[in-house]
Protein backbone atom coordinates (compact mmCIF):
# COMPACT_ATOMS: atom_id res chain seq x y z
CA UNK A 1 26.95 114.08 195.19
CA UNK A 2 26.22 116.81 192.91
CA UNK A 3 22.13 117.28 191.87
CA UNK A 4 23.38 116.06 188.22
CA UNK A 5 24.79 113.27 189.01
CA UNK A 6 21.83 112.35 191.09
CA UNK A 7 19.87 113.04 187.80
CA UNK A 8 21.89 111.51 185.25
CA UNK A 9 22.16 108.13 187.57
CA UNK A 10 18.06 108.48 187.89
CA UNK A 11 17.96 108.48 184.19
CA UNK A 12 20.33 105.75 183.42
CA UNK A 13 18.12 103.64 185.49
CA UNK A 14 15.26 104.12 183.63
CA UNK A 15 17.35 103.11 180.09
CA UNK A 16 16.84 99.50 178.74
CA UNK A 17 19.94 97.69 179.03
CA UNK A 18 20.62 97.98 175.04
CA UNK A 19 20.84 101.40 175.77
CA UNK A 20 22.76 101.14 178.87
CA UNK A 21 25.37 99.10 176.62
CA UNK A 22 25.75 101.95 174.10
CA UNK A 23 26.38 104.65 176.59
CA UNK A 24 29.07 103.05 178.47
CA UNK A 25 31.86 103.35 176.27
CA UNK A 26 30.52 107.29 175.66
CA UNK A 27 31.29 108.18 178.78
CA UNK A 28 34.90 105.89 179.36
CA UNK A 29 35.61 108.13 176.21
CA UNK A 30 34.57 110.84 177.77
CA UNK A 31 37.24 110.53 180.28
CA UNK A 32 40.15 110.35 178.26
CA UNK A 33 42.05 113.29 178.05
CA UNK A 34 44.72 115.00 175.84
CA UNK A 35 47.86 112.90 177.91
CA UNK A 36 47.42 110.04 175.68
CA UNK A 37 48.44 112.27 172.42
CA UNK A 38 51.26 110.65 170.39
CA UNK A 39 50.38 106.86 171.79
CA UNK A 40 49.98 105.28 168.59
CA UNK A 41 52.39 106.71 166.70
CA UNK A 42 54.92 105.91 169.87
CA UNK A 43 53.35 102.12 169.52
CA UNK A 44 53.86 102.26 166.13
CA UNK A 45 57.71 103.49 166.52
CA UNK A 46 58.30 100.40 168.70
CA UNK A 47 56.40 97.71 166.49
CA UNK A 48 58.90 98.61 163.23
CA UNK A 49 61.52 98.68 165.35
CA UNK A 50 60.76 95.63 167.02
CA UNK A 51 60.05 93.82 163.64
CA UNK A 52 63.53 95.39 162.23
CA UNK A 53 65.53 93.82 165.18
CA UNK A 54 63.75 90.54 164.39
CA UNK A 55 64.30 90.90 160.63
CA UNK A 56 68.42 91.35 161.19
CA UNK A 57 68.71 88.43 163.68
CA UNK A 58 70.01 91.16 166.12
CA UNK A 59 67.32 89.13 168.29
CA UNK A 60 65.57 86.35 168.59
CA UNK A 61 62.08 85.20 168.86
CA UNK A 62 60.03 82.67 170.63
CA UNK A 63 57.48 80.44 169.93
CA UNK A 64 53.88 80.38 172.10
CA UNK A 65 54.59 77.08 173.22
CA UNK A 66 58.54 78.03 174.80
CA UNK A 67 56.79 81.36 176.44
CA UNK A 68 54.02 79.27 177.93
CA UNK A 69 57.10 76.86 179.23
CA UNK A 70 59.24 79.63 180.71
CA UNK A 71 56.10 81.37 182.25
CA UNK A 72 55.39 78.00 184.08
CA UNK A 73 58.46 77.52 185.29
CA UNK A 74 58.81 80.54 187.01
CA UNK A 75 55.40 80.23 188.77
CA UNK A 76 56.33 76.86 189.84
């Protein structure tokens, strides 16, 4: 272990857990990195298309209750 790790991990201890809460998701963000450019608009691509395939009947969707019902049968 590097000496600033050792620090910053001595310092977190002494935060309150408030402030323990608001630094976690500063340093998950920290971690992402440039791979993830384009994601949204990619999820965004597939959503219209999705919706447009539903619109046209060219597929067809199920309800909660007949997904819960095929899941269960296939883990029974």
């Amino acid at each position: 272990m590097s000496t600033a790790f050792k620090q910053v991990i001595e310092s977190i201890r002494a935060l309150t857990a408030d402030e323990k809460a608001l630094l976690a998701p500063c340093l998950i963000a920290s971690l992402e990195s440039g791979q993830d450019v384009g994601v949204d608009e990619a999820w965004a691509e597939l959503a219209e298309k999705r919706y447009l395939e539903l619109e046209s009947g060219m597929v067809n969707g199920l309800s909660w209750e007949e997904i819960k019902k095929e899941v269960k049968s296939r883990n029974a």
